[in-house]
Protein backbone atom coordinates (compact mmCIF):
# COMPACT_ATOMS: atom_id res chain seq x y z
CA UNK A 1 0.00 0.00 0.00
CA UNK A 2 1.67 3.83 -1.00
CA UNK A 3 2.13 5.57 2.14
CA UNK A 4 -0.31 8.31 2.04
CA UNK A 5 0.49 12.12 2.57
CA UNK A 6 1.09 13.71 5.82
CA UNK A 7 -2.46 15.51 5.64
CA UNK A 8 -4.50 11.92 5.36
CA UNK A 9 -2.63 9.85 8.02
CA UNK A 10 -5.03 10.63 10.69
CA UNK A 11 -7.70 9.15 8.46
CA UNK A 12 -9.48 6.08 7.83
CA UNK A 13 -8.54 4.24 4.70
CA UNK A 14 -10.88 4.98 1.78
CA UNK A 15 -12.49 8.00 3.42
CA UNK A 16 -13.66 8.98 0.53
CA UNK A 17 -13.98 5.74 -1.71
CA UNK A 18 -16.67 6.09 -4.36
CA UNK A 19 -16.80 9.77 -4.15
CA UNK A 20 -16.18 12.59 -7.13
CA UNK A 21 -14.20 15.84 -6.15
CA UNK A 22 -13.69 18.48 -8.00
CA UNK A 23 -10.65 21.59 -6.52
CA UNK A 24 -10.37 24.38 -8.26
CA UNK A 25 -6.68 25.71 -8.17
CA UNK A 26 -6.44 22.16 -7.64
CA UNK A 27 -2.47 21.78 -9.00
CA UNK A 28 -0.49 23.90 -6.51
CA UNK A 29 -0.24 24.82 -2.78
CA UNK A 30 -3.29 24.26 -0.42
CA UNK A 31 -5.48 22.75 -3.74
CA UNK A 32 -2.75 20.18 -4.37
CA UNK A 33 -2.50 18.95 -0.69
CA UNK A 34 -6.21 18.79 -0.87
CA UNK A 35 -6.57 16.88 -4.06
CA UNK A 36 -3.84 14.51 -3.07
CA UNK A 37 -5.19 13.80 0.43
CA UNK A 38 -8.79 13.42 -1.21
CA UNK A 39 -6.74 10.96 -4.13
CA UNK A 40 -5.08 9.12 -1.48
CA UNK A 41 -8.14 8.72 0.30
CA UNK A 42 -9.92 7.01 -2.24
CA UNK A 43 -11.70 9.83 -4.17
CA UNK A 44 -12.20 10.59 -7.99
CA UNK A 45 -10.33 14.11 -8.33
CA UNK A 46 -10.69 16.72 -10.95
CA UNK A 47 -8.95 19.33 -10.79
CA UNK A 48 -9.38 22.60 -12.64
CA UNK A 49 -7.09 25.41 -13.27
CA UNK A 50 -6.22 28.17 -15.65
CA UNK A 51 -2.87 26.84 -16.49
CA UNK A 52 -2.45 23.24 -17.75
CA UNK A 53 1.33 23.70 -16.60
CA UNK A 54 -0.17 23.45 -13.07
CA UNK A 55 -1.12 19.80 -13.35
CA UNK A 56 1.75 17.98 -14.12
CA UNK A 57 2.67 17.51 -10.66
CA UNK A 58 -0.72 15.75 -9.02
CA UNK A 59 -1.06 13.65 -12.71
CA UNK A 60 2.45 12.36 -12.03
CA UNK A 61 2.05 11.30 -8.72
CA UNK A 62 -1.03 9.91 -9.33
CA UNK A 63 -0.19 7.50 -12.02
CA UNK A 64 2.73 6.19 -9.73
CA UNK A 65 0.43 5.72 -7.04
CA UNK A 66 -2.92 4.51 -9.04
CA UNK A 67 -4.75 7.31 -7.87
CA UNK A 68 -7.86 8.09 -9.93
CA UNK A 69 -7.73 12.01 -11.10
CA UNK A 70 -8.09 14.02 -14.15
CA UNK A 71 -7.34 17.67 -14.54
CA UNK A 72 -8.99 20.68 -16.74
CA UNK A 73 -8.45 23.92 -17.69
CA UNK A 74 -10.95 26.41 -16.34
CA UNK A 75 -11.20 30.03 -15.86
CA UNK A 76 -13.63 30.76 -12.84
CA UNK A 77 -14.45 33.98 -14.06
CA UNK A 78 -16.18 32.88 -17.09
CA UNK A 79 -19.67 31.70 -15.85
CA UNK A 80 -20.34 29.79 -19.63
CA UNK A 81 -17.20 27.53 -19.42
CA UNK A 82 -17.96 26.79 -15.75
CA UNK A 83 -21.37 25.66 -16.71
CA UNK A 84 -19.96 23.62 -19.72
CA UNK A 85 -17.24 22.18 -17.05
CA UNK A 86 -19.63 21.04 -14.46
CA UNK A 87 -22.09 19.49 -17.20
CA UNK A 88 -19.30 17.48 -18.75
CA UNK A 89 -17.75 16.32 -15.30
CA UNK A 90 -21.30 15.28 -14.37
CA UNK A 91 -21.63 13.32 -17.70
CA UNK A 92 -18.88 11.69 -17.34
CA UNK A 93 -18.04 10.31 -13.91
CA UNK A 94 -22.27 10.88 -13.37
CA UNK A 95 -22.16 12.98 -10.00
CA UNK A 96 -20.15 15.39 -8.01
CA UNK A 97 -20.11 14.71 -4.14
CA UNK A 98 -17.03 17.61 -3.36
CA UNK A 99 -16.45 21.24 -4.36
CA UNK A 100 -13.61 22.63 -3.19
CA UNK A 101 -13.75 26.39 -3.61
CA UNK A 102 -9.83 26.90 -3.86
CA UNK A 103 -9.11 29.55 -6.51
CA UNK A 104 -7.18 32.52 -5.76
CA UNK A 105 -5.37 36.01 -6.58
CA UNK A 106 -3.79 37.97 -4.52
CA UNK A 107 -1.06 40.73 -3.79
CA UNK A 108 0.06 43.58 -1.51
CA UNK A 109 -0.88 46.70 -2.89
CA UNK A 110 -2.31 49.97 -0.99
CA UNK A 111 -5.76 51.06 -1.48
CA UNK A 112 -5.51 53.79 -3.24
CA UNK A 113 -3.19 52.52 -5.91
CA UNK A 114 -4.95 49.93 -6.71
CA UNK A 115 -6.01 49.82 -10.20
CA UNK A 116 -9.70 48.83 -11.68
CA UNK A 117 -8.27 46.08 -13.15
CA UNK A 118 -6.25 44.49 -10.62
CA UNK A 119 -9.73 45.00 -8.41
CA UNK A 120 -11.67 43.48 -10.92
CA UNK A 121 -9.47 40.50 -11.50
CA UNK A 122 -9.35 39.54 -7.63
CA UNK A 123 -13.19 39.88 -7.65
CA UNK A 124 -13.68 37.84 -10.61
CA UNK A 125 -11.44 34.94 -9.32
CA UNK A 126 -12.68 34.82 -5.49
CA UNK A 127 -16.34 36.28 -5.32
CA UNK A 128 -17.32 35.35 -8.93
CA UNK A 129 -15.74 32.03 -9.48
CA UNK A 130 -16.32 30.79 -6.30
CA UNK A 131 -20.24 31.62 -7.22
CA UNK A 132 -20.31 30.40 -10.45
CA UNK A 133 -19.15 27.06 -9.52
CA UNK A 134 -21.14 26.74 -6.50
CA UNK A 135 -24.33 27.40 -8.54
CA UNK A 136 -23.53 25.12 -11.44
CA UNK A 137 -21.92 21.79 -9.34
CA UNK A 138 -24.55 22.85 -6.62
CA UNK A 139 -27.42 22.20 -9.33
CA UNK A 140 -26.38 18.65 -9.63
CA UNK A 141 -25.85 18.32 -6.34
CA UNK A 142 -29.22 19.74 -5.66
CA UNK A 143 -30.76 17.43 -8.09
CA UNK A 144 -28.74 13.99 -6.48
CA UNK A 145 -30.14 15.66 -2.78
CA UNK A 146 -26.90 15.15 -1.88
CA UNK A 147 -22.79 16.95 -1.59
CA UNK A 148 -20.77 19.43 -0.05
CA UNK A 149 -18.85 22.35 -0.64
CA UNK A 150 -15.83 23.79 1.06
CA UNK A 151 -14.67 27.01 0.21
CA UNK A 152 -11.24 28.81 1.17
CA UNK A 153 -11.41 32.16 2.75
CA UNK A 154 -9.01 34.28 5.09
CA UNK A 155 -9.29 36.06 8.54
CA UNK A 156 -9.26 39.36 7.23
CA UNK A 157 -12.23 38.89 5.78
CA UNK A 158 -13.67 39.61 8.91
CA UNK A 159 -10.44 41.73 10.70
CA UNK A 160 -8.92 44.02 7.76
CA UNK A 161 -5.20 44.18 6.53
CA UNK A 162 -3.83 47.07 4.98
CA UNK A 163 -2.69 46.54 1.65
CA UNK A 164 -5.25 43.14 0.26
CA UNK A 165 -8.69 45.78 0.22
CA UNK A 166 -9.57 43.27 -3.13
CA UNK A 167 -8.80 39.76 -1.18
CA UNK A 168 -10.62 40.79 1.85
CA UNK A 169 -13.56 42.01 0.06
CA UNK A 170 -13.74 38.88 -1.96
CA UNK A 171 -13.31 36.85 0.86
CA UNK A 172 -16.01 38.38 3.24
CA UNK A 173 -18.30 37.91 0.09
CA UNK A 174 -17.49 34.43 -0.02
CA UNK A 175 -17.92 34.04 3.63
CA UNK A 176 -20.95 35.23 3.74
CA UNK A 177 -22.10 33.12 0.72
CA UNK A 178 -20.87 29.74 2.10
CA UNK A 179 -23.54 30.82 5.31
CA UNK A 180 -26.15 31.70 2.83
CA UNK A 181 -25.76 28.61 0.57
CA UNK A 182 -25.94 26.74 3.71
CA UNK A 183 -28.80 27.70 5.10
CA UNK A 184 -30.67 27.57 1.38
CA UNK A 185 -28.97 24.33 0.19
CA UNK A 186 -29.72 22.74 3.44
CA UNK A 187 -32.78 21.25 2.72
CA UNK A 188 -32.06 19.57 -0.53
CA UNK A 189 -28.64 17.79 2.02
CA UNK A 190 -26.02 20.30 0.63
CA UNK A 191 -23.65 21.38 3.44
CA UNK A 192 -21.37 24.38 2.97
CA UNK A 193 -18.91 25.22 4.99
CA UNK A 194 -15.59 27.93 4.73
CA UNK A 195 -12.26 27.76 6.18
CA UNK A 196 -9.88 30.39 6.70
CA UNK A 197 -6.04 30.15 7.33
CA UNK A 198 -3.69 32.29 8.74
CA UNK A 199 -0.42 32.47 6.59
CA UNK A 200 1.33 29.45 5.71
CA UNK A 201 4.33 28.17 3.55
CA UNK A 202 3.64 28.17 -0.36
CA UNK A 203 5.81 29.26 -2.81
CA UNK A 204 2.99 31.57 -4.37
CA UNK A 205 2.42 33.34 -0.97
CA UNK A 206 5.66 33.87 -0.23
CA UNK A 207 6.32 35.90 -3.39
CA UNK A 208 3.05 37.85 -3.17
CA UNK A 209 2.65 38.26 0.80
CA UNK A 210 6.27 38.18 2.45
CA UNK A 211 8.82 38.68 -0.24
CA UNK A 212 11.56 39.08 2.17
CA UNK A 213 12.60 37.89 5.59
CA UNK A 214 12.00 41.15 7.35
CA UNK A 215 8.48 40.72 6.42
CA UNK A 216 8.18 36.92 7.35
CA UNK A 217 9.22 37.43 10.65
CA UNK A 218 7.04 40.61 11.20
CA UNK A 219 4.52 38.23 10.04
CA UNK A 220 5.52 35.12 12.20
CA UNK A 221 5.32 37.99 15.33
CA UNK A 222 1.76 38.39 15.23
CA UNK A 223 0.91 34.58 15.38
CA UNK A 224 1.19 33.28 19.22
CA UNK A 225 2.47 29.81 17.92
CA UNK A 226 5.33 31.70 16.44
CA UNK A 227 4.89 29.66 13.24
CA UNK A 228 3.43 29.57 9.34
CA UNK A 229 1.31 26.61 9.28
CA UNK A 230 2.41 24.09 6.89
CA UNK A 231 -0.04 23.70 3.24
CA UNK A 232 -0.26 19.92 4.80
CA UNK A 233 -1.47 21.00 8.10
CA UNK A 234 -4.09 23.21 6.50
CA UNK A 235 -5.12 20.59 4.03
CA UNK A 236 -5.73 18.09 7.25
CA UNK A 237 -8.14 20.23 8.23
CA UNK A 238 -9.89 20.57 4.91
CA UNK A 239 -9.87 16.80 4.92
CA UNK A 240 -11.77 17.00 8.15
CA UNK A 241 -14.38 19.07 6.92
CA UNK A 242 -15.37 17.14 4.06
CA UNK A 243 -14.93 13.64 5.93
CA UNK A 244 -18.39 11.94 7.93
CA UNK A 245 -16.80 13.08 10.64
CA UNK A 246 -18.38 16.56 10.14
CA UNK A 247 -21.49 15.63 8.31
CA UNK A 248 -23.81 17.80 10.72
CA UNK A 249 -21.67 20.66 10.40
CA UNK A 250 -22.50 23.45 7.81
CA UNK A 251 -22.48 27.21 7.37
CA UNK A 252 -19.03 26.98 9.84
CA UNK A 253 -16.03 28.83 9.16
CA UNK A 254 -12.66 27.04 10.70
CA UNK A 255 -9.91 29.52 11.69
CA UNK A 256 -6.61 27.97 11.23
CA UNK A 257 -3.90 30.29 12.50
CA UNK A 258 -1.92 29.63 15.15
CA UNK A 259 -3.55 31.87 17.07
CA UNK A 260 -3.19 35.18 15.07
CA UNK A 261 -6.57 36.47 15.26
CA UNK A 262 -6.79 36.10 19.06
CA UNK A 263 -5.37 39.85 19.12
CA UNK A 264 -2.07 40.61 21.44
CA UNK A 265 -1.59 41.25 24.39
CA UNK A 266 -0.74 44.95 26.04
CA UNK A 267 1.93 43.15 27.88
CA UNK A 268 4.56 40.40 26.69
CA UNK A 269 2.74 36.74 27.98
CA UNK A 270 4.45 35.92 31.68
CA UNK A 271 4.88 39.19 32.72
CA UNK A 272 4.35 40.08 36.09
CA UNK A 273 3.01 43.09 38.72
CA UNK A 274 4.46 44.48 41.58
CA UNK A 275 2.23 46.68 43.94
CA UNK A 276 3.63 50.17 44.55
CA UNK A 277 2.07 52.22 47.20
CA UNK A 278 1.94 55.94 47.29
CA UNK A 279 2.05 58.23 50.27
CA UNK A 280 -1.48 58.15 51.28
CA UNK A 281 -1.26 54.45 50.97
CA UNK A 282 -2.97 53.63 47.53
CA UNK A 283 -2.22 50.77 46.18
CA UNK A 284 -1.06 51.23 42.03
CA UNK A 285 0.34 48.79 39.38
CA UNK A 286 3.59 48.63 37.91
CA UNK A 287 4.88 45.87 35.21
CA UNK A 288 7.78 43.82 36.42
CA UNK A 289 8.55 42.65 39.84
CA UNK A 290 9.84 39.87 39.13
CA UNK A 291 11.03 38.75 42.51
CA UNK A 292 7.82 40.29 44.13
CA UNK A 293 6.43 36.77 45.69
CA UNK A 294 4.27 38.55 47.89
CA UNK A 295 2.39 39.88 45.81
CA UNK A 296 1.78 36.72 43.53
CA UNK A 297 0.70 35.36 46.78
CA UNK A 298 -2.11 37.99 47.23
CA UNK A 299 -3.60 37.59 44.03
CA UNK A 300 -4.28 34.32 44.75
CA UNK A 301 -5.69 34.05 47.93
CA UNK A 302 -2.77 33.76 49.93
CA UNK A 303 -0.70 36.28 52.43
CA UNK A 304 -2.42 39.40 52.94
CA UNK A 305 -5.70 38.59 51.99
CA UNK A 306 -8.48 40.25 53.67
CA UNK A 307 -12.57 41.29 52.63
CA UNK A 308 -12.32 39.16 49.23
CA UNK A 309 -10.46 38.04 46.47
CA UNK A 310 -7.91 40.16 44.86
CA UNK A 311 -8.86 43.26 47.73
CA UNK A 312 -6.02 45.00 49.21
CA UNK A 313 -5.76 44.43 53.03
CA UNK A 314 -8.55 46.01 54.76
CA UNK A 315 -10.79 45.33 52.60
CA UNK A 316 -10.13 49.04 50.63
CA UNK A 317 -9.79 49.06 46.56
CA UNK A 318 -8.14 46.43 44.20
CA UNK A 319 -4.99 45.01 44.99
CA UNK A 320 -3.83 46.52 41.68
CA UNK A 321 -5.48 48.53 39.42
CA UNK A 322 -7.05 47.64 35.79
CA UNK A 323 -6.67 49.50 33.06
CA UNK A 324 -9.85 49.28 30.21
CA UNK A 325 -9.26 46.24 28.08
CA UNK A 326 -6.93 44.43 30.55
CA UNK A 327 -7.63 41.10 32.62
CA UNK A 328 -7.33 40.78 35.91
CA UNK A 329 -7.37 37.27 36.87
């Protein structure tokens, strides 16, 4: 048996036997992991991109390794050939059980020198494709009462970055249609659901979103892991998704970021207070205080403790003070 990739381990052999899955931007990055973890897995893959260049490498592989996948060319932004795509997949393998909205563009460029076209290109590829496909393989699938749809997204669809205005609007669009499909498409036992990873390694993302080392580790700052996720680790959780593991999930978005979007902190993680007392007495806060024992010892309950939890002795104001948006526990 061919040792399947690092993003299928975890599951069961044949997952997806029987089953028909179509990725767009199936032939590089996070599509390829997907389409090789849905191949090994026991799935019929197609996989459709704009360049035929992109599917040498999944075709290769899956000859060696008798996986069962095909490729096309597609462009997402032209609703006909979608249509004509879908029809002829349908004809020949006679269903569709996956969609996997994977299709992409993106750059760094500010807002306001952003051209029409570059907008308009972004759009067409995200927000357009990803409709036009869900509407023509969701007809089928709406006709068989049956499939599921996965669609890629980002965080800052919902948090903002300078510098992607065109990804993040396409993305929130898409977002918001994976919830909407879900709750329409539910009925005829069409799930849709989104996911939306932080950065991770790819050769296309590192050219377009951290072309330099300076930026990376800017980048790799933010994330509380202190880590890009891997295209394997991402694709492990696409797997999931799609797998009976999740069939009573839809209209979910799954964050996969190390932790990025959780926000930082005002203070480095592990840092301590003292208490500092003024003249009169008053107890303020200072960061540091390292060695101050004491007053870790108050703040839980310990030495010192008098009229309540985290109270100063006598039962007067807090131990330490709290600044808006800070935590005191």
């Amino acid at each position: 048996m061919n040792e399947l990739p690092h993003s299928a381990r975890w599951l069961p052999p044949k997952t997806f036997e029987g089953q028909v899955a179509v990725v767009t931007g199936g032939g590089t990055g996070l599509g390829l992991e997907v389409s090789r973890g849905l191949a090994a897995l026991g799935a019929t893959v197609v996989i459709a991109s704009r360049s035929a260049e992109h599917h040498g490498a999944l075709l290769d592989e899956a000859r060696s390794k008798g996986w069962r996948c095909e490729a096309r060319v597609l462009d997402v932004r032209e609703a006909k050939d979608v249509r004509a795509c879908a029809d002829a997949i349908v004809a020949a393998h006679g269903k569709v059980d996956v969609l996997v909205n994977n299709a992409a563009g993106n750059f760094v460029c500010p807002s306001e020198r952003l051209s029409t076209n570059a907008w308009r290109a972004v759009l067409g590829i995200v927000l357009d494709g990803t409709f036009y496909c869900s509407q023509s393989f969701g007809k089928h699938m709406i006709a068989r009462r049956s499939g599921q749809m996965l669609n890629v997204v980002a965080t800052y669809a919902w948090t903002g970055m300078p510098g992607v205005v065109h990804s993040a609007s396409a993305k929130a669009g898409v977002l918001a249609m994976t919830r909407t499909l879900a709750a329409e498409w539910a009925r005829f036992g069409v799930r849709c659901n989104a996911i939306a990873p932080g950065p991770f390694h790819s050769a296309g993302a590192q050219q377009n979103l951290w072309p330099d080392a300076d930026a990376e580790r800017k980048l790799k700052e933010r994330i509380p892991l202190g880590r890009f996720a891997t295209a394997e680790e991402v694709a492990a959780q696409c797997l999931h998704l799609l797998s009976p593991a999740s069939a009573y999930l839809t209209g979910e978005c799954l964050v996969i970021d190390g932790g990025a979007t959780l926000g930082s902190s005002m203070w480095e993680p592990g840092t301590r207070f003292s208490r500092k007392r003024d003249a009169a007495g008053s107890a303020s806060t200072a960061l540091g205080g390292e060695d101050d024992a004491r007053n870790e010892s108050r703040a839980h309950g310990g030495e010192g403790r008098s009229g309540g939890e985290g109270r100063a002795p006598g039962g007067g104001g807090p131990a330490w003070d709290v600044g808006p948006g800070s935590a005191s526990g």
